[in-house]
N, C-alpha and C. Protein backbone atom coordinates (compact mmCIF):
# COMPACT_ATOMS: atom_id res chain seq x y z
N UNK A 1 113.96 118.94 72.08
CA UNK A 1 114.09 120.26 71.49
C UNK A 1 115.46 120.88 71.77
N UNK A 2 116.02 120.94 72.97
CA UNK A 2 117.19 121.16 73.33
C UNK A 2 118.29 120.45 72.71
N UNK A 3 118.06 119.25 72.48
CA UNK A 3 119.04 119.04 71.59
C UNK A 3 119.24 119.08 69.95
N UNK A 4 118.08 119.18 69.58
CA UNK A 4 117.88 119.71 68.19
C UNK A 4 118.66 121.18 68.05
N UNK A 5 118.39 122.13 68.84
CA UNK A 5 119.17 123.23 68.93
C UNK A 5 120.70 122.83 69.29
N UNK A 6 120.67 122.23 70.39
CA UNK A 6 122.65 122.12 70.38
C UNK A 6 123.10 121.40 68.84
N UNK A 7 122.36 120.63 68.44
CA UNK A 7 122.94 120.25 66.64
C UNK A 7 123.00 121.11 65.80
N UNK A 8 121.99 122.37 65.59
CA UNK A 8 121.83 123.57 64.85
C UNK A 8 122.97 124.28 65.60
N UNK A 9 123.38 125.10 66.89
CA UNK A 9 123.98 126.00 66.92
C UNK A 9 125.59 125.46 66.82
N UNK A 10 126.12 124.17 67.21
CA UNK A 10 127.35 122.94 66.67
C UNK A 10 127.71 122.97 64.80
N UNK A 11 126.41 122.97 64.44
CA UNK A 11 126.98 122.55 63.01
C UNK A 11 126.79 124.35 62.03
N UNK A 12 126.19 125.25 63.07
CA UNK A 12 126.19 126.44 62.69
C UNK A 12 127.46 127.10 62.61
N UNK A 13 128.56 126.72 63.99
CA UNK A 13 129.67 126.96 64.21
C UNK A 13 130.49 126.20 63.37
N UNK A 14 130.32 125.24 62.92
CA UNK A 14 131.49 124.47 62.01
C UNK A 14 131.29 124.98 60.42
N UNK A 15 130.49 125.64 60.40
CA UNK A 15 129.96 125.96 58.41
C UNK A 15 130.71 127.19 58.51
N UNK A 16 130.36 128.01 59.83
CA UNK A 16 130.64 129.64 59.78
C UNK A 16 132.39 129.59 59.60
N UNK A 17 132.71 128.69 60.82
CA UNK A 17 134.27 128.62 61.26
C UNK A 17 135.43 128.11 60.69
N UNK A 18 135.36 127.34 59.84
CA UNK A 18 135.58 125.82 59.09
C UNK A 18 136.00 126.93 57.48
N UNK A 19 136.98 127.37 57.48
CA UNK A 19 137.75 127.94 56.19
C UNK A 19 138.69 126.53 55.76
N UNK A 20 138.51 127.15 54.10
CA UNK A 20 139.06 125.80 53.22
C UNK A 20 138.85 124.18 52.96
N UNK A 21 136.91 124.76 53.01
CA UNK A 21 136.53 122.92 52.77
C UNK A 21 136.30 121.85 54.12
N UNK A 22 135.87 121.29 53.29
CA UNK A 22 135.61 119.79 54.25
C UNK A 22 136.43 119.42 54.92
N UNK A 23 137.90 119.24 54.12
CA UNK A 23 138.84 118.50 55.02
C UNK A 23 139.71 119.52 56.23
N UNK A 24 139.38 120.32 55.77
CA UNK A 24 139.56 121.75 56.86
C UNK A 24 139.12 121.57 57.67
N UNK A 25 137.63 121.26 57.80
CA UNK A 25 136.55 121.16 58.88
C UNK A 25 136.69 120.10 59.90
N UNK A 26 137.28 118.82 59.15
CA UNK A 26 137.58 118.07 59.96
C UNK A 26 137.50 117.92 61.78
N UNK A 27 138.86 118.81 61.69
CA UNK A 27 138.98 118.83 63.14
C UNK A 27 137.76 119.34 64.18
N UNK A 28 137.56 120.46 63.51
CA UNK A 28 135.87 121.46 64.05
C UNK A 28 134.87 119.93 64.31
N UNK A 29 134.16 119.42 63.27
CA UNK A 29 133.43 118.86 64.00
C UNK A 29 133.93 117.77 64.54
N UNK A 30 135.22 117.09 64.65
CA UNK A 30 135.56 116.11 65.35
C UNK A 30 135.61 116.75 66.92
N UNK A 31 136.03 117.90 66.92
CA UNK A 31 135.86 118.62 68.13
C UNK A 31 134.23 119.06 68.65
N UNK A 32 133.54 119.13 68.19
CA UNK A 32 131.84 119.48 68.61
C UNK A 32 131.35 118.15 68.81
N UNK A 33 131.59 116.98 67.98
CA UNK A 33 130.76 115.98 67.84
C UNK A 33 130.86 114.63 68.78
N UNK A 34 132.64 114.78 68.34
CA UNK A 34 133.46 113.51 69.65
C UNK A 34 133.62 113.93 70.88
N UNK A 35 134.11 115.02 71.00
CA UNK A 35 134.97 115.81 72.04
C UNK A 35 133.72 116.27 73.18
N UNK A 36 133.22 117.14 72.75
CA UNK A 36 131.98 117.91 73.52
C UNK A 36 131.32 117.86 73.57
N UNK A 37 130.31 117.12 72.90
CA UNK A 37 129.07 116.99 73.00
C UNK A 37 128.88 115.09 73.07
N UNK A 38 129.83 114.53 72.79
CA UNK A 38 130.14 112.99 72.84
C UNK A 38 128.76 112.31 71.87
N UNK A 39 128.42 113.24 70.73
CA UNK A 39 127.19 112.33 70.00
C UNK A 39 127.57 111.30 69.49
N UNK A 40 129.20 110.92 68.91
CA UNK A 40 129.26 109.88 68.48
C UNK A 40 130.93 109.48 69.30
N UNK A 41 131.23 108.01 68.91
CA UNK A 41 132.70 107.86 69.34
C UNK A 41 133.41 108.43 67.70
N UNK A 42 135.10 108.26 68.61
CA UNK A 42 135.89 108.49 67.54
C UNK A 42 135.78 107.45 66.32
N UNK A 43 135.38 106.26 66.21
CA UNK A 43 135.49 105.02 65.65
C UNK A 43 134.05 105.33 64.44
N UNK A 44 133.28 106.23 65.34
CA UNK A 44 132.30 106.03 64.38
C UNK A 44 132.33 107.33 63.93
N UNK A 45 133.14 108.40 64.34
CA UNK A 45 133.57 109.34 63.36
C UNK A 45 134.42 109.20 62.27
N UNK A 46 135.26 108.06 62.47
CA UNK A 46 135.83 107.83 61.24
C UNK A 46 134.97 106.83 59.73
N UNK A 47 134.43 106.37 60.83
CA UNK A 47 133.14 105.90 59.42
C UNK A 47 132.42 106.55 58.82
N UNK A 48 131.66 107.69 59.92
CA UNK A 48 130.99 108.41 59.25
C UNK A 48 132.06 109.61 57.99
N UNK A 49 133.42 109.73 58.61
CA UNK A 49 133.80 111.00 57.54
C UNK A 49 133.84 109.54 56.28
N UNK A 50 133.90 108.17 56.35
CA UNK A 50 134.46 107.33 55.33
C UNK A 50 133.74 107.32 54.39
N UNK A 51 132.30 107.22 55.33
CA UNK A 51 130.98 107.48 54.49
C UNK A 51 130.54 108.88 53.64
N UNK A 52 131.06 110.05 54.08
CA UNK A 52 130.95 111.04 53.42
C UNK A 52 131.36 111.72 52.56
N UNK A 53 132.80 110.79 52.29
CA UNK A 53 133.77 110.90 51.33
C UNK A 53 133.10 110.23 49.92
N UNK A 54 132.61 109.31 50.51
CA UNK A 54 132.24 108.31 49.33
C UNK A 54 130.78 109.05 48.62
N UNK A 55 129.97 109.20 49.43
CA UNK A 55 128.83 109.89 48.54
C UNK A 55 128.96 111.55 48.24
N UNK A 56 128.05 111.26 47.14
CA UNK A 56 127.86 112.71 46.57
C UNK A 56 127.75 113.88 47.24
N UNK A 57 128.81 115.15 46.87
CA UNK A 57 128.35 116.28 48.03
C UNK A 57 129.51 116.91 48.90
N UNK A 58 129.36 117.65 49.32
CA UNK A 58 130.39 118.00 50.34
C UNK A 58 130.68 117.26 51.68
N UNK A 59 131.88 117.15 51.92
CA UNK A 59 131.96 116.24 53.17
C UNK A 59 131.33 116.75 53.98
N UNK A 60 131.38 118.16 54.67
CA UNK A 60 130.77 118.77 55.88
C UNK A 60 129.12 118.72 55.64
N UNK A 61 128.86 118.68 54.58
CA UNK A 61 127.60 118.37 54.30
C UNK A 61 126.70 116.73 54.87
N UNK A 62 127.83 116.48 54.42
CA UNK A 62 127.05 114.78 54.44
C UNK A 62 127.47 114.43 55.68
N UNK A 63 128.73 114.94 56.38
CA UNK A 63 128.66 114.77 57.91
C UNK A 63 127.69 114.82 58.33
N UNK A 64 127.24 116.23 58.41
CA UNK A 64 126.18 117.18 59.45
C UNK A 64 124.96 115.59 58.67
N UNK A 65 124.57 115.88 58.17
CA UNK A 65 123.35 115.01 57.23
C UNK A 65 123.60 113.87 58.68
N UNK A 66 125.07 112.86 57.94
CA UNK A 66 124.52 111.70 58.54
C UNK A 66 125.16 111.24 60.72
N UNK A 67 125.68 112.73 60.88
CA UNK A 67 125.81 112.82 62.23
C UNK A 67 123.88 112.96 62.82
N UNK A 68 123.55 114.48 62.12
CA UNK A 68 122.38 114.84 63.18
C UNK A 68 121.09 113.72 62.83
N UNK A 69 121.24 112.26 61.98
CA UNK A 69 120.33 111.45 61.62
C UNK A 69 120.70 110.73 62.71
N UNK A 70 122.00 110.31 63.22
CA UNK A 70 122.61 109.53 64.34
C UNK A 70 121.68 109.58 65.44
N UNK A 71 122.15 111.50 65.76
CA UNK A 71 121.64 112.19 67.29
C UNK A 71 120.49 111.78 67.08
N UNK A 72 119.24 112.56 66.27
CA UNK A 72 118.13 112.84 66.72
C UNK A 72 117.21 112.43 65.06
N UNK A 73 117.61 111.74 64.11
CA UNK A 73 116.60 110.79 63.27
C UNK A 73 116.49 112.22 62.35
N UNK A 74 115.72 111.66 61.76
CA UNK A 74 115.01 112.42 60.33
C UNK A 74 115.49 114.21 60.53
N UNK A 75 114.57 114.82 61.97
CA UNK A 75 114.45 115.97 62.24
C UNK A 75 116.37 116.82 62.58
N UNK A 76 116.99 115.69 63.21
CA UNK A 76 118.33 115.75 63.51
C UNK A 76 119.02 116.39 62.05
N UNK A 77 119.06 115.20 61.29
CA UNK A 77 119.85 115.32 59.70
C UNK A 77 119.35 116.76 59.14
N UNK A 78 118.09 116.78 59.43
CA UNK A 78 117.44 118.20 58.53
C UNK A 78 118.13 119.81 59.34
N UNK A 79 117.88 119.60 60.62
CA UNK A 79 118.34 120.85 60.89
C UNK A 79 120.36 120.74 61.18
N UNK A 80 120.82 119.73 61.33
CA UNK A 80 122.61 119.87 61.37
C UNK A 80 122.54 120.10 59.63
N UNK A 81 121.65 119.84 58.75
CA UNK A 81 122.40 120.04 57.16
C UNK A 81 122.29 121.52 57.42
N UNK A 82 120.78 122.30 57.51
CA UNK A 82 120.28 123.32 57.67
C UNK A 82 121.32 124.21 57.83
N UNK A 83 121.88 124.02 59.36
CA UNK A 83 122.71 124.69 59.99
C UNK A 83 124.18 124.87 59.52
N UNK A 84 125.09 123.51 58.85
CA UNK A 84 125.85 123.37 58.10
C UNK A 84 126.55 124.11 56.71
N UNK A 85 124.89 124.66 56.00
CA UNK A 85 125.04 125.40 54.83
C UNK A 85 124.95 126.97 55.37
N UNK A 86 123.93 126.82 56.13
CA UNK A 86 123.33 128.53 56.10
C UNK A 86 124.61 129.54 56.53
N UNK A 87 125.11 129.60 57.61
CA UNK A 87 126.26 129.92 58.09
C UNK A 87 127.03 130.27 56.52
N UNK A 88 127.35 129.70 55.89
CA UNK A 88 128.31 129.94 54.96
C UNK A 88 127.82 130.74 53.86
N UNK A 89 126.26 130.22 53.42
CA UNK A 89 125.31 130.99 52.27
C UNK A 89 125.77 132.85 52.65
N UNK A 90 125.53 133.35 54.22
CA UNK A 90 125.35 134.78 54.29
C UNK A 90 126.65 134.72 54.13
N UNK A 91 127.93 134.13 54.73
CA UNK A 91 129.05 135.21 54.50
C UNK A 91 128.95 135.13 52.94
N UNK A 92 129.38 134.20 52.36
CA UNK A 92 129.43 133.88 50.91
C UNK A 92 128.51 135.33 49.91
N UNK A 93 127.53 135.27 50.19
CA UNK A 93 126.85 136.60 49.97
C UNK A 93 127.40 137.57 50.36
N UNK A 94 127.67 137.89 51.47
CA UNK A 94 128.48 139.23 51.94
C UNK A 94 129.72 139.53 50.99
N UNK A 95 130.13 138.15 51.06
CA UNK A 95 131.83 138.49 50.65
C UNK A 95 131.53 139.05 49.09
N UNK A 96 131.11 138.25 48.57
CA UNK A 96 130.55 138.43 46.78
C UNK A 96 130.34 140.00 46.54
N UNK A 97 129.53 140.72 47.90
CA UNK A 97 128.78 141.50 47.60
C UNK A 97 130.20 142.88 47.78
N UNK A 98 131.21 142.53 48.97
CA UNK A 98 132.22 143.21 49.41
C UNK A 98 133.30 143.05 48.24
N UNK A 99 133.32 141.52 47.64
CA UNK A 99 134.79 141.54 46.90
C UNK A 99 134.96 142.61 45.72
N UNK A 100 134.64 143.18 45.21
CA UNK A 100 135.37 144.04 44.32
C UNK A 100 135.75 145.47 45.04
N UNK A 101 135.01 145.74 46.22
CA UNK A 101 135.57 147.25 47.12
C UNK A 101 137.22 146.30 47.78
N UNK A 102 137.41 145.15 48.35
CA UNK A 102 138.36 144.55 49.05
C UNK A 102 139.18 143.40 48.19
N UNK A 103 139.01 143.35 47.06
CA UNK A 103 139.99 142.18 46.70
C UNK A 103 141.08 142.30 46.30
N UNK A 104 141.45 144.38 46.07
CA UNK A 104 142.86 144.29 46.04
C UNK A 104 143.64 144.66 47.46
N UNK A 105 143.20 144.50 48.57
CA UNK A 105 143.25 145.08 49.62
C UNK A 105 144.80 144.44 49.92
N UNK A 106 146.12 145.07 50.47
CA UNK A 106 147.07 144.39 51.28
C UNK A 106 146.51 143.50 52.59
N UNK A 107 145.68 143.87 53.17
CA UNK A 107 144.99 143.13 54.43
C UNK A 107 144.27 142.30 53.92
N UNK A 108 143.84 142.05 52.89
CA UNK A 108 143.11 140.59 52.48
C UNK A 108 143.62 139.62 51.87
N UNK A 109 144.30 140.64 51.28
CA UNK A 109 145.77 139.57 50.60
C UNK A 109 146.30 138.68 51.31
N UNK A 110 146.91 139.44 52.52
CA UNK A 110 147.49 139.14 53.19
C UNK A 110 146.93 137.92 54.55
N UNK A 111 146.08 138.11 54.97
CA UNK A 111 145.19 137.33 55.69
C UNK A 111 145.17 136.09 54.61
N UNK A 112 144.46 136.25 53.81
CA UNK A 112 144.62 135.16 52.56
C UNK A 112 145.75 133.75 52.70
N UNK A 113 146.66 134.86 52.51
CA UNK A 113 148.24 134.16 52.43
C UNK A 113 148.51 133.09 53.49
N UNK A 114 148.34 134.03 54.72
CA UNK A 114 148.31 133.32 56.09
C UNK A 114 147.62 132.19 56.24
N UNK A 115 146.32 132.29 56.04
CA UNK A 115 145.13 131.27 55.94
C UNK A 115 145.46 129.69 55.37
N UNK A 116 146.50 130.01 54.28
CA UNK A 116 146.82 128.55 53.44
C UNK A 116 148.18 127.73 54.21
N UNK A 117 148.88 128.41 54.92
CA UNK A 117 149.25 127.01 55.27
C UNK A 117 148.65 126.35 56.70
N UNK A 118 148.02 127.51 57.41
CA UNK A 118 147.09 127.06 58.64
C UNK A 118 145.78 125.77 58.19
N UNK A 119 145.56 125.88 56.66
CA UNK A 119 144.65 125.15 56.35
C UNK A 119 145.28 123.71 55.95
N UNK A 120 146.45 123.93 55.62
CA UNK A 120 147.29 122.47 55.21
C UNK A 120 147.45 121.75 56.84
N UNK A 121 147.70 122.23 57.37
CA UNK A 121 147.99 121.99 59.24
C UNK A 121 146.39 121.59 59.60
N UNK A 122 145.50 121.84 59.55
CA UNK A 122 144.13 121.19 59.76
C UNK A 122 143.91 120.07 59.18
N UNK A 123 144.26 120.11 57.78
CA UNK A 123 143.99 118.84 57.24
C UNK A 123 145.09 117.94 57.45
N UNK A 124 146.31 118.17 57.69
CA UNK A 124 146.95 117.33 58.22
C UNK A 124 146.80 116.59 59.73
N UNK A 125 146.04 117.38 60.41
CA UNK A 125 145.47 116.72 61.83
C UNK A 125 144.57 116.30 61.75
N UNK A 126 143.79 116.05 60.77
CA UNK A 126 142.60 115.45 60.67
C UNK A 126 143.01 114.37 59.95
N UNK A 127 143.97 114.14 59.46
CA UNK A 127 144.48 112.97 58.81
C UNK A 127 145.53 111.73 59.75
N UNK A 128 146.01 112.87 61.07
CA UNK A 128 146.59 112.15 62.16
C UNK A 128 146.11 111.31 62.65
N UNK A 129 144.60 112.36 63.22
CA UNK A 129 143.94 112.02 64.32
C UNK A 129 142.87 111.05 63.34
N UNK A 130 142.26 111.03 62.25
CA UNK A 130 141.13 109.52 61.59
C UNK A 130 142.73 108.48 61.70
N UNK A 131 143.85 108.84 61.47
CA UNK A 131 144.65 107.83 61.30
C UNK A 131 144.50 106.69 62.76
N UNK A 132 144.74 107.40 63.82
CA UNK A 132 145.17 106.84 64.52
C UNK A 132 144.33 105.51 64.88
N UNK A 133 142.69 106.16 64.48
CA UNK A 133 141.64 105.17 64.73
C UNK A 133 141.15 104.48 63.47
N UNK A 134 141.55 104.46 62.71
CA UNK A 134 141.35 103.42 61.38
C UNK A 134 142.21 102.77 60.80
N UNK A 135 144.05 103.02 61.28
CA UNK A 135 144.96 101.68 61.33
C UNK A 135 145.50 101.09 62.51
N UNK A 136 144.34 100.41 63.12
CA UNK A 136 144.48 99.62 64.03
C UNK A 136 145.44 98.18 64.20
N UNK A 137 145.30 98.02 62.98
CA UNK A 137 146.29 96.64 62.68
C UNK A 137 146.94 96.34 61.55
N UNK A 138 147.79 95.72 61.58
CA UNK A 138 148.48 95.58 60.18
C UNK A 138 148.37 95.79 58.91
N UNK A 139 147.24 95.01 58.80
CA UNK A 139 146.00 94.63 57.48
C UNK A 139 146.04 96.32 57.10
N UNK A 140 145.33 97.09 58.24
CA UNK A 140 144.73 98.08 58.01
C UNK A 140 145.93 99.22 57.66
N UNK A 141 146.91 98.78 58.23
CA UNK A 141 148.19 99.11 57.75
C UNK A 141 148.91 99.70 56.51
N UNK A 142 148.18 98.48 56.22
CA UNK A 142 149.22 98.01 54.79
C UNK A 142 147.87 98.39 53.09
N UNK A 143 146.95 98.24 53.62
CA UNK A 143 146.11 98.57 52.60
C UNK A 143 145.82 100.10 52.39
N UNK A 144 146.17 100.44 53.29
CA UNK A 144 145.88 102.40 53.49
C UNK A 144 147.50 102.53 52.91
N UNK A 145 148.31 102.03 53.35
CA UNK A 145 149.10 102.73 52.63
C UNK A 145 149.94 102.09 51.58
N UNK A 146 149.07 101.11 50.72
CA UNK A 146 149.00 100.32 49.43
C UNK A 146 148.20 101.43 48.48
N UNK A 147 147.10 101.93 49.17
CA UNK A 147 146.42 102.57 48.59
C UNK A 147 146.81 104.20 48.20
N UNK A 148 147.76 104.57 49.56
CA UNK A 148 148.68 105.81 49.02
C UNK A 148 149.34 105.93 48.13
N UNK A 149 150.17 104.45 48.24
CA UNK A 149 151.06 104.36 46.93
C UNK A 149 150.50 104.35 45.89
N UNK A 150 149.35 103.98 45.55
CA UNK A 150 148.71 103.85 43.95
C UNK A 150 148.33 105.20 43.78
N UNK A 151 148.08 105.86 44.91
CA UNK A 151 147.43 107.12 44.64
C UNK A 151 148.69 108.28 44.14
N UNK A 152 149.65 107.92 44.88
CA UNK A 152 151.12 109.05 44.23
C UNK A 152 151.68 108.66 43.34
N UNK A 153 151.91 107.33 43.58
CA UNK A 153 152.95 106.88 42.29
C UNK A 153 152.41 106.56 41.12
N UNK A 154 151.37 105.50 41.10
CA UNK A 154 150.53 105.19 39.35
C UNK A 154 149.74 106.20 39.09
N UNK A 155 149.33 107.55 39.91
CA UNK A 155 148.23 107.94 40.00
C UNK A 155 146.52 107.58 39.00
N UNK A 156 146.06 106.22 40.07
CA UNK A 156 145.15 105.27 39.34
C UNK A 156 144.23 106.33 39.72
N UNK A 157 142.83 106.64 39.15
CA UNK A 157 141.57 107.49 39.59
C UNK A 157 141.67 107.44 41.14
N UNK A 158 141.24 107.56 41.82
CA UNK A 158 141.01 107.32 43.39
C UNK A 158 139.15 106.76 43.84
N UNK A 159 138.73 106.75 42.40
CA UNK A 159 137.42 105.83 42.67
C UNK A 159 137.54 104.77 42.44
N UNK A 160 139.06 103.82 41.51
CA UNK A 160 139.23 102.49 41.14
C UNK A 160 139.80 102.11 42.80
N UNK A 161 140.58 103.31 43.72
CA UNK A 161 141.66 102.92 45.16
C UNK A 161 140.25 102.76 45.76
N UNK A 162 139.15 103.26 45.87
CA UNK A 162 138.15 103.10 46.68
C UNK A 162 137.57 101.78 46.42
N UNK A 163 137.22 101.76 44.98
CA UNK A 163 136.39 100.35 45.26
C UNK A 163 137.51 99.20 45.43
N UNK A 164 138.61 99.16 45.49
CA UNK A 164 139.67 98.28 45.39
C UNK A 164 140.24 98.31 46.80
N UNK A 165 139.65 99.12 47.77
CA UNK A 165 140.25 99.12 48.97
C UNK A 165 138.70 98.16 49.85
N UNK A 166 137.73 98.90 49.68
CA UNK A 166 136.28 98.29 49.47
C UNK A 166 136.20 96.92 49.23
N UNK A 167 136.46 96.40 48.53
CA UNK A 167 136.70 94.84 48.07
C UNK A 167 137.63 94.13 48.81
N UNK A 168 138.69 94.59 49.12
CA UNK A 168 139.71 94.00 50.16
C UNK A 168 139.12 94.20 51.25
N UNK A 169 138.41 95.08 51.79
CA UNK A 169 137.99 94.84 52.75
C UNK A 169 136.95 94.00 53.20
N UNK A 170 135.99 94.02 52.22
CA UNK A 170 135.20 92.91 52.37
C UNK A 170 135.41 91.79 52.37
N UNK A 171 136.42 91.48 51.67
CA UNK A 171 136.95 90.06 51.92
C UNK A 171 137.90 89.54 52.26
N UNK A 172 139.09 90.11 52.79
CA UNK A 172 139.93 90.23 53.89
C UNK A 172 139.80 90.28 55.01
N UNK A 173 139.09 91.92 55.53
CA UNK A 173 139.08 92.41 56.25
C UNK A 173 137.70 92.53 57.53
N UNK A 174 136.66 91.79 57.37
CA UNK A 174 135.25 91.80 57.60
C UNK A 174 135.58 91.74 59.33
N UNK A 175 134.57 91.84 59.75
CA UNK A 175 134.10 91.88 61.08
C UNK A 175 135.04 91.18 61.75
N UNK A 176 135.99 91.41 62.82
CA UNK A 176 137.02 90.44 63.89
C UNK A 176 136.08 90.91 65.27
């Protein structure tokens, strides 16, 4: 029971706290999940965000989903999703309900403003820090950033770089 609650009040804090998306969030629950509470390693945080990228949904969503199935099974996944959305449902309501008294506000504007490049700086550390633990070796090297290049320069879909990174890996890259 106790830990069903530390997954609810963890993934309560990352929905509430976690401005500008999934990849925003990143760091938040890499910090609740790896860091502090040690439910998973870093190695299998990077699978799991790999995995959440790929299916349908919001990343922080399908985190919480397939972190609190990790911790604590069926009941785990249900209350980290739970906790994941709700947090965001009331402000989201609030704000909706506030934005037309505050949306021409200089102080919201302005906060606003601030907010976007602090959010580029999150997702850029969350791109450091999965880096550091998912190019381990050459291979892994060179296909991540084979796969950048297709992604800036030809700009191919990024579901043809997935299954095409997917496939190399399976048959390149399999179990050492």
């Amino acid at each position: 029971m106790i830990l069903l609650l530390q997954l609810f009040l963890s993934f309560l804090k990352i929905g509430v706290f976690s401005f500008g998306g999934g990849y925003a969030m990143l760091p938040l629950i890499q910090e609740e999940i790896v860091t502090a509470h040690g439910w998973i390693t870093q190695a299998n945080f990077v699978d799991i965000i790999a995995v959440a990228q790929i299916t349908p949904g919001p990343v922080a969503v399908n985190s919480a989903t397939f972190v609190g199935y990790h911790v604590a099974g069926v009941s785990g996944a249900l209350i980290a999703t739970l906790a994941v959305v709700s947090g965001p449902l009331v402000l989201v309501t609030v704000v909706v309900h506030l934005a037309d008294r505050f949306s021409k506000s200089y102080l919201v504007q302005g906060a606003l403003t601030g907010l976007r490049p602090a959010l580029i700086a999150l997702i850029a550390y969350s791109a450091v820090s999965i880096a550091k633990t998912a190019f381990d070796d050459i291979p892994t090297v060179l296909v991540g950033v084979g796969a950048f290049l297709l992604l800036v320069v030809t700009r191919v879909h990024p579901l043809i770089v997935l299954a095409a990174t997917a496939l190399i890996g399976g048959l390149f890259l399999g179990v050492r």
